[in-house]
N, C-alpha and C. Protein backbone atom coordinates (compact mmCIF):
# COMPACT_ATOMS: atom_id res chain seq x y z
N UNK A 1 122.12 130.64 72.02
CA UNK A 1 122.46 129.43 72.77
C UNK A 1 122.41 128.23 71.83
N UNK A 2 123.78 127.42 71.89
CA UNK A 2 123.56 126.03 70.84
C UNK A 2 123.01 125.07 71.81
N UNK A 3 122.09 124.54 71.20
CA UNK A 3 121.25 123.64 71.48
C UNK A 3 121.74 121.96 70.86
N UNK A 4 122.50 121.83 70.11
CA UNK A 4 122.43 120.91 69.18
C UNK A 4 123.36 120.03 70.62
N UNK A 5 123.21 118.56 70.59
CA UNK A 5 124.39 118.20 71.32
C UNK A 5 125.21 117.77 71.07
N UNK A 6 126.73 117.83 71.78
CA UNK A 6 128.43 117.61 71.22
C UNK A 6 128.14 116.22 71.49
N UNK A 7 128.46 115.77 70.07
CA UNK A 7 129.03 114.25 69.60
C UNK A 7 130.16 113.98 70.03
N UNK A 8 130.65 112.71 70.43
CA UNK A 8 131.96 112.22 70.56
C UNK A 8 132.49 112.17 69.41
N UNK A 9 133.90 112.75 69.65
CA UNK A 9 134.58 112.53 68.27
C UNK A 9 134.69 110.76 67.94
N UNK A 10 134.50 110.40 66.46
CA UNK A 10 134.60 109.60 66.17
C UNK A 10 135.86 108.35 66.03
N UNK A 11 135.94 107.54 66.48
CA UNK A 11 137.68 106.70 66.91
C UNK A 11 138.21 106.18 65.43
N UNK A 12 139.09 106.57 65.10
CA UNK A 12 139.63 106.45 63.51
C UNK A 12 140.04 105.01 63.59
N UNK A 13 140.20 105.00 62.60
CA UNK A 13 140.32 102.96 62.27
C UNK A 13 141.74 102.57 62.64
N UNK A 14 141.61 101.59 62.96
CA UNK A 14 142.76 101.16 63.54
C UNK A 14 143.24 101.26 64.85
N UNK A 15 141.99 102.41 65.58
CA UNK A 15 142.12 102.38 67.01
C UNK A 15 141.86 101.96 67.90
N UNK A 16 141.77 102.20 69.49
CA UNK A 16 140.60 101.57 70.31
C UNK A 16 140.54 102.74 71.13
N UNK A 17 139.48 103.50 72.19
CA UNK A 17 139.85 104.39 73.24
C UNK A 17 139.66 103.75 74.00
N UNK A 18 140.38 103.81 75.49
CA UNK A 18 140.69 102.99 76.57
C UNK A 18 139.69 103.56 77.45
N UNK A 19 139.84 103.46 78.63
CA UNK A 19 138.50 103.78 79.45
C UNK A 19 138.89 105.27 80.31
N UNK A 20 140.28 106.11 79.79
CA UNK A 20 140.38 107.29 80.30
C UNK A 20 139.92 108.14 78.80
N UNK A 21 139.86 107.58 77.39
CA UNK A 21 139.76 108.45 76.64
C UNK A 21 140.34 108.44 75.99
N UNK A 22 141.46 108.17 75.77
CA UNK A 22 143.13 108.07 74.90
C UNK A 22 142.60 106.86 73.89
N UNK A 23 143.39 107.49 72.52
CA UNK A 23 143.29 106.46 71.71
C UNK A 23 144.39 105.64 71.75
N UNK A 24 144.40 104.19 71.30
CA UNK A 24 145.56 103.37 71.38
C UNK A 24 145.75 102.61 70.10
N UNK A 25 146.57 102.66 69.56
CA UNK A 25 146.89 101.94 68.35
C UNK A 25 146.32 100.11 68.27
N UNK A 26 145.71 99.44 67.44
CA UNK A 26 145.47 98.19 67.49
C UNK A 26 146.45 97.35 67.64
N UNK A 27 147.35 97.86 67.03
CA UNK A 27 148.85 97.32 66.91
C UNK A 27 149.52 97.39 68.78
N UNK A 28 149.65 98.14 69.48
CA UNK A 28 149.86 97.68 70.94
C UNK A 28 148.68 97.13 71.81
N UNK A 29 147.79 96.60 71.63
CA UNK A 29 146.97 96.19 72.59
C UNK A 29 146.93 94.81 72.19
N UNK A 30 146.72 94.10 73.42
CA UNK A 30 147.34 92.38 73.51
C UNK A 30 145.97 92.42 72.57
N UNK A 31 146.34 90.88 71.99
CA UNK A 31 145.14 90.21 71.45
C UNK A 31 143.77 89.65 72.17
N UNK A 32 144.42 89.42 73.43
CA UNK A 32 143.39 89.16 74.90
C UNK A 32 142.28 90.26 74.95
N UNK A 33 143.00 91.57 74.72
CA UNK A 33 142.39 92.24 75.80
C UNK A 33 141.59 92.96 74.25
N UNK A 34 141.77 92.66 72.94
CA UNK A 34 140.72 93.11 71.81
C UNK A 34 140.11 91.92 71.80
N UNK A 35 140.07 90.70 71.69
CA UNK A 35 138.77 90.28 72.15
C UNK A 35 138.13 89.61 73.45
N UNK A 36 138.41 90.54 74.42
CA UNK A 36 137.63 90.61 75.70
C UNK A 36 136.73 91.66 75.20
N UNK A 37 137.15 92.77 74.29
CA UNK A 37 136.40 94.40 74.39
C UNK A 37 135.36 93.80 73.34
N UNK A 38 135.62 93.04 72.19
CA UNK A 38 134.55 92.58 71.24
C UNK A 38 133.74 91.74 71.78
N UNK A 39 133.78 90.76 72.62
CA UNK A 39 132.92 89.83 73.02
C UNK A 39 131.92 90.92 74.13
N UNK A 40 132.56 91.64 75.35
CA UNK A 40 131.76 92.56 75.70
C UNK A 40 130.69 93.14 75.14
N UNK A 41 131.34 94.42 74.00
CA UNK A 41 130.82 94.81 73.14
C UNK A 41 129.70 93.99 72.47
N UNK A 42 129.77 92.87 72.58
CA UNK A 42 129.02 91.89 71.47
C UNK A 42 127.81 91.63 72.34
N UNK A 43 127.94 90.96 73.23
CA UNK A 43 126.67 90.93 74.12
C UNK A 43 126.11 92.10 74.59
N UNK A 44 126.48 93.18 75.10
CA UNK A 44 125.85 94.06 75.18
C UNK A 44 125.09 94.72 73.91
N UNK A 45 125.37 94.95 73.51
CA UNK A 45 124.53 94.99 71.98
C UNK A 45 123.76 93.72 71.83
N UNK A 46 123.74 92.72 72.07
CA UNK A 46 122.00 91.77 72.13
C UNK A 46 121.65 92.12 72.92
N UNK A 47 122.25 92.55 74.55
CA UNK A 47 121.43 92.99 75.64
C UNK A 47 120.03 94.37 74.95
N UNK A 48 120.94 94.92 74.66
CA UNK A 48 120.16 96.30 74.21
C UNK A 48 118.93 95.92 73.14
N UNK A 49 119.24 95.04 72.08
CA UNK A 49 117.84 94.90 71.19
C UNK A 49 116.87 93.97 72.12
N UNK A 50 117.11 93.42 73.32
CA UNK A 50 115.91 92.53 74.01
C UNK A 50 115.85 93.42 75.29
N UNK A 51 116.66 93.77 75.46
CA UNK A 51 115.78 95.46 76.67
C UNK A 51 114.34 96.18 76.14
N UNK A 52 115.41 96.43 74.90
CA UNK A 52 114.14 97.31 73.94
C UNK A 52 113.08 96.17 73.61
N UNK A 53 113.00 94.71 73.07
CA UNK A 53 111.80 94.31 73.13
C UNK A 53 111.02 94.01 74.47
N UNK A 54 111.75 93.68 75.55
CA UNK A 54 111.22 93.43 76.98
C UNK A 54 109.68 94.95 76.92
N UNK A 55 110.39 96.09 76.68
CA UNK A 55 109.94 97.27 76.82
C UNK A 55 108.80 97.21 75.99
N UNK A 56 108.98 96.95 74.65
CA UNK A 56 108.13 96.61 73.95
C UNK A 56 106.45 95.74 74.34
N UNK A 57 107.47 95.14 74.61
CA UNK A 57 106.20 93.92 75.54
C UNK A 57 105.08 94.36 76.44
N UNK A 58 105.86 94.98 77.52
CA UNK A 58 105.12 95.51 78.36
C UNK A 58 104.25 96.38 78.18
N UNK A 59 104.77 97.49 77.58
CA UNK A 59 103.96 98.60 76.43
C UNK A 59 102.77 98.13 76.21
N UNK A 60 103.29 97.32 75.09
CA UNK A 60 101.86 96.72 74.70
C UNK A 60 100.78 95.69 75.31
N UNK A 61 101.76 95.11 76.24
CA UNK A 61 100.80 94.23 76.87
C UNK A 61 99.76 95.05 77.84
N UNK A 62 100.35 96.02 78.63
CA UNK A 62 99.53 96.73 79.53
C UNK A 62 98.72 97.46 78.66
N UNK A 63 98.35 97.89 77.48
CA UNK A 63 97.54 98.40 76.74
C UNK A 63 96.52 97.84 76.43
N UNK A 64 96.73 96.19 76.20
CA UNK A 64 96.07 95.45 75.98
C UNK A 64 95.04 95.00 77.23
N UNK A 65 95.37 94.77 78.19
CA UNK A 65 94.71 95.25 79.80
C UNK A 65 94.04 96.46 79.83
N UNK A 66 94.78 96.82 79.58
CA UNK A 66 93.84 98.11 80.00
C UNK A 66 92.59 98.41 78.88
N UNK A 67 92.39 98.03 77.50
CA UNK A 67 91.72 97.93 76.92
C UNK A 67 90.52 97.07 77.47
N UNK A 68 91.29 95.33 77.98
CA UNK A 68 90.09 94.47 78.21
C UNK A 68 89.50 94.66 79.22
N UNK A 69 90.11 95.60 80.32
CA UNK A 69 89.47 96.23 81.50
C UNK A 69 88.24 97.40 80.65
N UNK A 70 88.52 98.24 80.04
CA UNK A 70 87.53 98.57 79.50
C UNK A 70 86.08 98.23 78.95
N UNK A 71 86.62 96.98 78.18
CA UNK A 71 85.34 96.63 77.38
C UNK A 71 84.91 95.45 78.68
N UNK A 72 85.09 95.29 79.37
CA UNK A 72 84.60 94.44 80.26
C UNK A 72 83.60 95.70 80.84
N UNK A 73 84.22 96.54 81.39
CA UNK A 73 83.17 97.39 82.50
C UNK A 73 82.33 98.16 81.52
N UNK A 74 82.37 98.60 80.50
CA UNK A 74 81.76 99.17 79.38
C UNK A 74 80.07 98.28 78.88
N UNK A 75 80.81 96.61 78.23
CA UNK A 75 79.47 96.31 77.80
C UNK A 75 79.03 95.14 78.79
N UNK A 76 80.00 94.32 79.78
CA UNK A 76 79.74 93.19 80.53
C UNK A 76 79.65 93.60 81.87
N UNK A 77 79.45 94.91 82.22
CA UNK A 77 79.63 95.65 83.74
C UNK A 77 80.70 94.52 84.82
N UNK A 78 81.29 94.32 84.34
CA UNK A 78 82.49 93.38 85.38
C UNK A 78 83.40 94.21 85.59
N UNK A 79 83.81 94.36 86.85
CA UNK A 79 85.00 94.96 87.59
C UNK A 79 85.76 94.13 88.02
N UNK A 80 87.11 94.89 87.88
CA UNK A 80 88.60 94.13 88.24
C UNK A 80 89.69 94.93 89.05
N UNK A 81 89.83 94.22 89.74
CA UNK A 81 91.13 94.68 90.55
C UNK A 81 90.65 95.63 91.79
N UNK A 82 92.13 95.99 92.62
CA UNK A 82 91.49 96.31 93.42
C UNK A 82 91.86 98.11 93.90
N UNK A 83 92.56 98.17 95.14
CA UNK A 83 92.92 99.20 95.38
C UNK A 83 94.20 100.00 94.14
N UNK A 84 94.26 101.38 93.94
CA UNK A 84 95.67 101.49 92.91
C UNK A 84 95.57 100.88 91.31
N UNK A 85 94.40 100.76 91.01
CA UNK A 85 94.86 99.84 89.68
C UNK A 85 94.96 98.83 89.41
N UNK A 86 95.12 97.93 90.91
CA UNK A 86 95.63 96.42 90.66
C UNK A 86 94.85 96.05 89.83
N UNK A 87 95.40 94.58 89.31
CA UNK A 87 94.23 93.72 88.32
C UNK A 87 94.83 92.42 88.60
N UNK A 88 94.05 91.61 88.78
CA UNK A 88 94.56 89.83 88.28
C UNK A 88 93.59 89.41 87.43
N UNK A 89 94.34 88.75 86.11
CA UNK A 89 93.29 88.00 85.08
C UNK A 89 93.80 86.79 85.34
N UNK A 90 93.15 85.96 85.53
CA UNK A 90 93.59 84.23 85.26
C UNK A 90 92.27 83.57 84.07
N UNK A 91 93.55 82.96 83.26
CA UNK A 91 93.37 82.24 82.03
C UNK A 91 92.25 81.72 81.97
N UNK A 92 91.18 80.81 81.23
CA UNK A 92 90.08 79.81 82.06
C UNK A 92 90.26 78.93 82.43
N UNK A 93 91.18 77.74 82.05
CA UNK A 93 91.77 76.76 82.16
C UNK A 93 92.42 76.73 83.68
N UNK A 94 92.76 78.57 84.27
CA UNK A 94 93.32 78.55 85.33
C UNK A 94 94.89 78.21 85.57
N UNK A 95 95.33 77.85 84.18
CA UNK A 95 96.87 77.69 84.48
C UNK A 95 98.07 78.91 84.38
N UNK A 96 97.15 79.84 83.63
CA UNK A 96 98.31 80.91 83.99
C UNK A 96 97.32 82.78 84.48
N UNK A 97 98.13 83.21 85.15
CA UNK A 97 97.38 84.18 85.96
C UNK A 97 98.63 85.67 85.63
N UNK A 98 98.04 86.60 85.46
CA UNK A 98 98.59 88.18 84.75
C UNK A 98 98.23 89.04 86.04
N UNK A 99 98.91 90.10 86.33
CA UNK A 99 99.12 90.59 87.43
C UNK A 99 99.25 92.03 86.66
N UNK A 100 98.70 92.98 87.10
CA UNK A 100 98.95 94.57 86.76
C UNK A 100 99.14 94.98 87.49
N UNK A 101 99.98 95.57 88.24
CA UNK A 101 100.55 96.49 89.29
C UNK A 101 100.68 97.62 89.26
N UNK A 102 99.76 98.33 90.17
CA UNK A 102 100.62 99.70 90.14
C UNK A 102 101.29 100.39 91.78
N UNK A 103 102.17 100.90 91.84
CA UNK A 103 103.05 101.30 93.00
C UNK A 103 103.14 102.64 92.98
N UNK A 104 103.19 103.52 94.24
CA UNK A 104 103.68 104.71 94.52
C UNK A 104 105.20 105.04 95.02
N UNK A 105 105.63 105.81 94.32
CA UNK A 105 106.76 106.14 94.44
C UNK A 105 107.07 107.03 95.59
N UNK A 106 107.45 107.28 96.98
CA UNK A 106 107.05 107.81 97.98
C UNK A 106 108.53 107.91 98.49
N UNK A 107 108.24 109.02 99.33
CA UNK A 107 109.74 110.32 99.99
C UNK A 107 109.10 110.89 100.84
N UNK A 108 110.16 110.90 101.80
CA UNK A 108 109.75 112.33 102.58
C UNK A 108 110.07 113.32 102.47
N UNK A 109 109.36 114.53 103.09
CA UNK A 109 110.08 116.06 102.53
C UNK A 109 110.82 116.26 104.26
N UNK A 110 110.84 117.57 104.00
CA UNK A 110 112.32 118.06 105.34
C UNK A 110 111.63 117.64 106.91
N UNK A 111 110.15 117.49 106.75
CA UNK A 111 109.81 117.40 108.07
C UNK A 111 109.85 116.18 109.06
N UNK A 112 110.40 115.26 107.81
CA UNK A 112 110.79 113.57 108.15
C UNK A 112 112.17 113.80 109.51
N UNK A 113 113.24 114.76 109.22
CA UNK A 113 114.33 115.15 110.05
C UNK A 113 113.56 115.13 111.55
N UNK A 114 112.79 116.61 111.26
CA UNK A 114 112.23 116.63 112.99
C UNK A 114 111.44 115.67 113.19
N UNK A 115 111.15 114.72 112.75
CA UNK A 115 110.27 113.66 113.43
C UNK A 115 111.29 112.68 114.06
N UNK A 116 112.63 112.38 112.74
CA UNK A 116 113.53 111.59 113.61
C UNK A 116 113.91 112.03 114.81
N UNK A 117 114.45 113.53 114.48
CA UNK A 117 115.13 113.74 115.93
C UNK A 117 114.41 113.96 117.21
N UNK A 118 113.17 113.74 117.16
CA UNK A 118 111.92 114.04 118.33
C UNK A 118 111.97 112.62 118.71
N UNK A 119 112.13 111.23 118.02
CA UNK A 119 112.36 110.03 118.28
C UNK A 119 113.40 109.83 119.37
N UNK A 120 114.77 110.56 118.74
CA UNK A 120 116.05 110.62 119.11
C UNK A 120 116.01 110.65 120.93
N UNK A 121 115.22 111.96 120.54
CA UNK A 121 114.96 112.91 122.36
C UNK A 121 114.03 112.30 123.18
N UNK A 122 113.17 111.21 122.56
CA UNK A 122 112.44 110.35 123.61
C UNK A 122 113.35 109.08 123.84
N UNK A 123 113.95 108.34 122.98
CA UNK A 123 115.12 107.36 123.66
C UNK A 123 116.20 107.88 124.42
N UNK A 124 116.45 108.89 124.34
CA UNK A 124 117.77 109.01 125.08
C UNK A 124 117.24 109.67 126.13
N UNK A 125 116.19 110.12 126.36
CA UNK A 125 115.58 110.48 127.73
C UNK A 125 115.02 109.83 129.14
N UNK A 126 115.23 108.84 128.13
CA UNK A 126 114.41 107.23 128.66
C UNK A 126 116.24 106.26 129.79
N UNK A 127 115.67 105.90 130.20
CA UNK A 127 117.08 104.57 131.37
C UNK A 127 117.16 104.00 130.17
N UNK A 128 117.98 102.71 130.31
CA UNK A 128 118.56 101.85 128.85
C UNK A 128 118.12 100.39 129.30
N UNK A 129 117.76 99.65 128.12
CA UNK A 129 117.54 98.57 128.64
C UNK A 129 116.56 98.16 126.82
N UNK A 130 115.28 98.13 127.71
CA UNK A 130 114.45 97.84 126.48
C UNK A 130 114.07 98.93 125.53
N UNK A 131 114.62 100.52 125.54
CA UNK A 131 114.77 101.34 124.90
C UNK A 131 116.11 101.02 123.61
N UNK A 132 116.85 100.39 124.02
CA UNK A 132 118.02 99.59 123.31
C UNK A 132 117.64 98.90 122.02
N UNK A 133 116.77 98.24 122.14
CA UNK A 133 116.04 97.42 121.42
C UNK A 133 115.46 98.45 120.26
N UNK A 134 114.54 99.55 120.73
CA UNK A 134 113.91 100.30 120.08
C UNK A 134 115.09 101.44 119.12
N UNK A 135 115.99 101.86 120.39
CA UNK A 135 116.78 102.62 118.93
C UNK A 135 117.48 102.03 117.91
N UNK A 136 117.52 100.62 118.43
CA UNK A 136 118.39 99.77 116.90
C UNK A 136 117.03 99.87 115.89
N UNK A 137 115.50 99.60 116.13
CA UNK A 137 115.02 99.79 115.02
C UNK A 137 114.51 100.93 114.55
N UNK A 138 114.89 101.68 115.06
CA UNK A 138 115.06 103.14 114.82
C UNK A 138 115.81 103.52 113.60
N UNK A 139 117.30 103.20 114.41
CA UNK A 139 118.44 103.81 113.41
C UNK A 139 118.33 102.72 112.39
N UNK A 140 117.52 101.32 111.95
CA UNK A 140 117.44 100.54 110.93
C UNK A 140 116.39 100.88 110.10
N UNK A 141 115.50 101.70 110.59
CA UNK A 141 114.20 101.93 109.61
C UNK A 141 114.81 102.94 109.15
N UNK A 142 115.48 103.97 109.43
CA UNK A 142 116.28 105.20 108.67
C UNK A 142 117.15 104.94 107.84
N UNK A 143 117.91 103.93 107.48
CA UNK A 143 118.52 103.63 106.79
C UNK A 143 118.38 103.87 105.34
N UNK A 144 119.23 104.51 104.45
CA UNK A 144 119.12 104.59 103.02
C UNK A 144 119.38 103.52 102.41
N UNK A 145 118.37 103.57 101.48
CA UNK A 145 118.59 102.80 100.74
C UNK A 145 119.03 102.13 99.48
N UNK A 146 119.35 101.95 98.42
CA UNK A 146 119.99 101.84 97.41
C UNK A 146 119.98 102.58 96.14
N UNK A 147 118.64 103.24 96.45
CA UNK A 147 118.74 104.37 95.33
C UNK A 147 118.66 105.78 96.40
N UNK A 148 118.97 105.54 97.39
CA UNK A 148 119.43 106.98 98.08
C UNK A 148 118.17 107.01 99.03
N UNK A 149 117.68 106.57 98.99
CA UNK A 149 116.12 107.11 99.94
C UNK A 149 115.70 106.56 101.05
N UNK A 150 115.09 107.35 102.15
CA UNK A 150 114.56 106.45 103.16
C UNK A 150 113.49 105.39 103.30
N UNK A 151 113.43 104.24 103.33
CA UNK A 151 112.15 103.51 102.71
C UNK A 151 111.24 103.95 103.88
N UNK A 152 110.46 104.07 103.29
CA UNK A 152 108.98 105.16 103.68
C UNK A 152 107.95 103.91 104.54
N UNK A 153 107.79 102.80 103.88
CA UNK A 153 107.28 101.31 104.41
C UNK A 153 108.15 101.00 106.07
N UNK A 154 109.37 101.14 105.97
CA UNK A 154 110.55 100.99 107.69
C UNK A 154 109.79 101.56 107.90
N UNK A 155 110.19 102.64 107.80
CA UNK A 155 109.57 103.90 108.89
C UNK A 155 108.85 103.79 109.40
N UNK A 156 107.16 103.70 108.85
CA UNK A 156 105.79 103.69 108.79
C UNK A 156 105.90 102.50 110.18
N UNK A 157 106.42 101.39 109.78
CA UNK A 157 106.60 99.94 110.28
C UNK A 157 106.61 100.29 111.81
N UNK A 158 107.48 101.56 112.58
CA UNK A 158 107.82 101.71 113.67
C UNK A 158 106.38 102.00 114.44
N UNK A 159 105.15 102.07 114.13
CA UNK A 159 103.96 102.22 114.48
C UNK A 159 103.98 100.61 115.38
N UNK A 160 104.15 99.84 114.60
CA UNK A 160 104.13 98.52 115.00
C UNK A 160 104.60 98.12 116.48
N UNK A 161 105.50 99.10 116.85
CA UNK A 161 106.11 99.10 118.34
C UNK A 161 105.50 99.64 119.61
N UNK A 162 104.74 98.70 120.59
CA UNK A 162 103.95 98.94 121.40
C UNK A 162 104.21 99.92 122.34
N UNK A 163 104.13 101.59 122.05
CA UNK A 163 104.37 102.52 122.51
C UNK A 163 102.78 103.19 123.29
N UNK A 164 103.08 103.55 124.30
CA UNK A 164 101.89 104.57 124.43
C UNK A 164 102.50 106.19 124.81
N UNK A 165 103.61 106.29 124.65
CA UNK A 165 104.07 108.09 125.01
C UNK A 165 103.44 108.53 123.42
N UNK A 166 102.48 109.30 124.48
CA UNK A 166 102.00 110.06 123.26
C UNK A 166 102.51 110.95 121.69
N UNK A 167 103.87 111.50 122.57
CA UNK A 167 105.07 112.41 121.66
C UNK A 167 105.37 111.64 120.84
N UNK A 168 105.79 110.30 121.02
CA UNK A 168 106.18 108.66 120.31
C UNK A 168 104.86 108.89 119.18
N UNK A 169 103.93 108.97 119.59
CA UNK A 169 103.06 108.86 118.47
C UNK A 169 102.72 109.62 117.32
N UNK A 170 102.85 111.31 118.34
CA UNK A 170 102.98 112.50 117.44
C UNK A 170 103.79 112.16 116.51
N UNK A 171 105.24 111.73 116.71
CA UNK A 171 106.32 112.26 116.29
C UNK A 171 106.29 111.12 114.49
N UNK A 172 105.66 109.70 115.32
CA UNK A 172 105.43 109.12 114.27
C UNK A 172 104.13 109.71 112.77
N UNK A 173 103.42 109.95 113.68
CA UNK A 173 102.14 110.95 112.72
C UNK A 173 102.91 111.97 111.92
N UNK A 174 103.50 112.51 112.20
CA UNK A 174 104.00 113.69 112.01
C UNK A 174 104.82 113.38 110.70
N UNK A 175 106.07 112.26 110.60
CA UNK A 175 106.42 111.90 109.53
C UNK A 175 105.64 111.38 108.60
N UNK A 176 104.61 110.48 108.67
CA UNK A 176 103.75 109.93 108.25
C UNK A 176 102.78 111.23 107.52
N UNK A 177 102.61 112.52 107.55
CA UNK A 177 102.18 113.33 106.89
C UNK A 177 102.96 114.23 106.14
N UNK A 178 104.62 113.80 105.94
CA UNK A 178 105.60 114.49 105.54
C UNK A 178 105.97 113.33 104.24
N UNK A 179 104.80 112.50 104.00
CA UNK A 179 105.14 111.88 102.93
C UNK A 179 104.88 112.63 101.44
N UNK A 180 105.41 112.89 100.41
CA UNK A 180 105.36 113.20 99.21
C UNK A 180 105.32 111.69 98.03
N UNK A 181 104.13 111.81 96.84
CA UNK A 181 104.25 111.02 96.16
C UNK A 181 104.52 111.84 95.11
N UNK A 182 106.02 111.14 94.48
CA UNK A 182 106.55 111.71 93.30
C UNK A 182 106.84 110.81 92.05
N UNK A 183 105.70 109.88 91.81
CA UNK A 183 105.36 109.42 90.85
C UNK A 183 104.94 107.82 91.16
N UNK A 184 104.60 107.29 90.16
CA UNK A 184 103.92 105.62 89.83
C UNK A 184 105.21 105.20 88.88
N UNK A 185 104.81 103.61 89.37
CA UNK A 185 105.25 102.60 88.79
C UNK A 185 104.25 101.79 88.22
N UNK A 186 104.31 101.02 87.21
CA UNK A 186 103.48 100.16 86.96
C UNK A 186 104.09 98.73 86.29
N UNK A 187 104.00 97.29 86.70
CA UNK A 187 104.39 96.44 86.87
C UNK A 187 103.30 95.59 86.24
N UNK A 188 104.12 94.08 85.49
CA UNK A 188 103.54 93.31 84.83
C UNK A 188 103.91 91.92 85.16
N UNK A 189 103.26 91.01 86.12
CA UNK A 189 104.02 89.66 86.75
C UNK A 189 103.20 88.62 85.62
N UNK A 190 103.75 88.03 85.67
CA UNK A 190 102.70 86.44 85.15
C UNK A 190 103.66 85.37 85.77
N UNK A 191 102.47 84.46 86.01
CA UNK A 191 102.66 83.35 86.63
C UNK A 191 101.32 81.84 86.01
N UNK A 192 102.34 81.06 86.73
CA UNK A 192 102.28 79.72 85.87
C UNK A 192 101.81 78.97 86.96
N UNK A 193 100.71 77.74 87.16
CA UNK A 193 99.61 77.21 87.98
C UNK A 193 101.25 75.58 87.76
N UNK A 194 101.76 75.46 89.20
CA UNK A 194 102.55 74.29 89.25
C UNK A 194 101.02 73.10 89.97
N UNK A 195 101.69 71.40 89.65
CA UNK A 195 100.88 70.62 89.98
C UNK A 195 100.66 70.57 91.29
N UNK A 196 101.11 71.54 92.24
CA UNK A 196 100.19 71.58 93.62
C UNK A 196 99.39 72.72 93.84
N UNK A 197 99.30 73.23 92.63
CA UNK A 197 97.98 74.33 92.58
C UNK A 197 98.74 75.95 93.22
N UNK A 198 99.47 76.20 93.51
CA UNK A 198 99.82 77.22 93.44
C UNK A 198 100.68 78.26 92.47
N UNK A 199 100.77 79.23 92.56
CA UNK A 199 101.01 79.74 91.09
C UNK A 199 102.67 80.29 91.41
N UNK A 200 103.89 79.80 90.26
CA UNK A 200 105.06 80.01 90.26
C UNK A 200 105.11 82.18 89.22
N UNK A 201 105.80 82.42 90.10
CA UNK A 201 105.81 83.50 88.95
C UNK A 201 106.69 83.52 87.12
N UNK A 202 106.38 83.60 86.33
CA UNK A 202 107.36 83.22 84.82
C UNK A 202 108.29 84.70 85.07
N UNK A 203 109.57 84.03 85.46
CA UNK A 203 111.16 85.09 85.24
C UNK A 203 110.62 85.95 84.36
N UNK A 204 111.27 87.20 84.27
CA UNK A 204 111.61 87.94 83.10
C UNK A 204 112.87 88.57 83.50
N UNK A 205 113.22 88.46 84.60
CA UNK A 205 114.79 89.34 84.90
C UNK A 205 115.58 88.10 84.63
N UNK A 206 116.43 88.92 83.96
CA UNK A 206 117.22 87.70 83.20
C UNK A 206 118.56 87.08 84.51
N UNK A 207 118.48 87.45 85.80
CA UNK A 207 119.27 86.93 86.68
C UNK A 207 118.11 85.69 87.35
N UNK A 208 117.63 85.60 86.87
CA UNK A 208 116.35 84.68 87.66
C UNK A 208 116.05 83.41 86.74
N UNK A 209 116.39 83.17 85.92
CA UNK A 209 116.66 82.97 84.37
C UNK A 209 117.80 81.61 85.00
């Protein structure tokens, strides 16, 4: 078995490949549209060396946390943060405050289905009226979401709805133990103390910018 992986063939000089694959002579492509592809080309390539330092950053910055979380509980017995990992350090001065985050990455497995459809069979069993209400946030907490998934937080949320049919409750329990955690996130905020004392968060997504 070859293991090695197939390289793109390399685009000989004087060419360009278009976006099906085909090479095109430099000589027919407007002058517009070679430098629209270089200026593209051009920023994306700075995008990529400050991705990679963004990455950089974080790397090391959360190392650096996690170190001073160490030597704090080690020789100064001080504890930080709270549930998950969290941490907040604020500066002494108090003007800028560091945030460590950590998040669960959460799904349901197949048994999330029969919980919906046990939902399904108590609204539609029900007269219509203020049941109406309830299957719109029904069919809105199920909703996928942008990377494909059911947000697990909706769902959960439908507890919030002053039910007492017991099945209503099962059915909610029931998903609620069909949760799977299939990995962590871990997150790095900082924020900046504005003159009315509350703290602005400092951008790093460059649409915020």
């Amino acid at each position: 078995m070859n293991t090695q992986e197939t390289k793109a063939p390399a685009v000989p000089e004087g060419y360009r490949q278009n976006a099906l694959g085909d090479l095109v002579p430099e000589s027919r492509i407007k002058p517009i549209d070679l430098i629209r592809d270089e200026l593209v080309k051009k920023v994306v390539a700075k995008a990529r060396i400050e991705q990679t330092r963004l990455a950089n950053f974080k790397s090391e910055s959360m190392a650096e946390v996690a170190d001073f979380i160490d030597l704090s509980a080690e020789e100064y017995d001080v504890k930080y943060g709270g549930a998950k990992g969290n941490v907040t350090l604020t500066s002494f001065d108090g003007k800028y405050r560091l945030v460590r985050a950590k998040g669960e990455q959460r799904v349901f497995d197949e048994r999330m289905q029969a919980g919906k459809a046990k939902l399904d069979e108590i609204i539609n069993r029900r007269s219509e009226g203020a049941d109406d209400l309830i299957k719109a946030l029904v069919e809105r907490a199920f909703r996928v979401n942008k990377q494909g998934h059911i947000d697990v937080n909706q769902v959960l949320g439908l507890r919030n709805i002053n039910e007492d049919d017991p099945e209503w409750t099962a059915a909610i329990d029931a998903m609620a133990d069909s949760i799977q955690v299939i990995g962590t996130s871990s997150y790095l905020r900082l924020y900046e103390r504005t003159e009315n004392g509350s703290y602005k968060q400092i951008p790093l997504d460059i649409s915020k910018l």
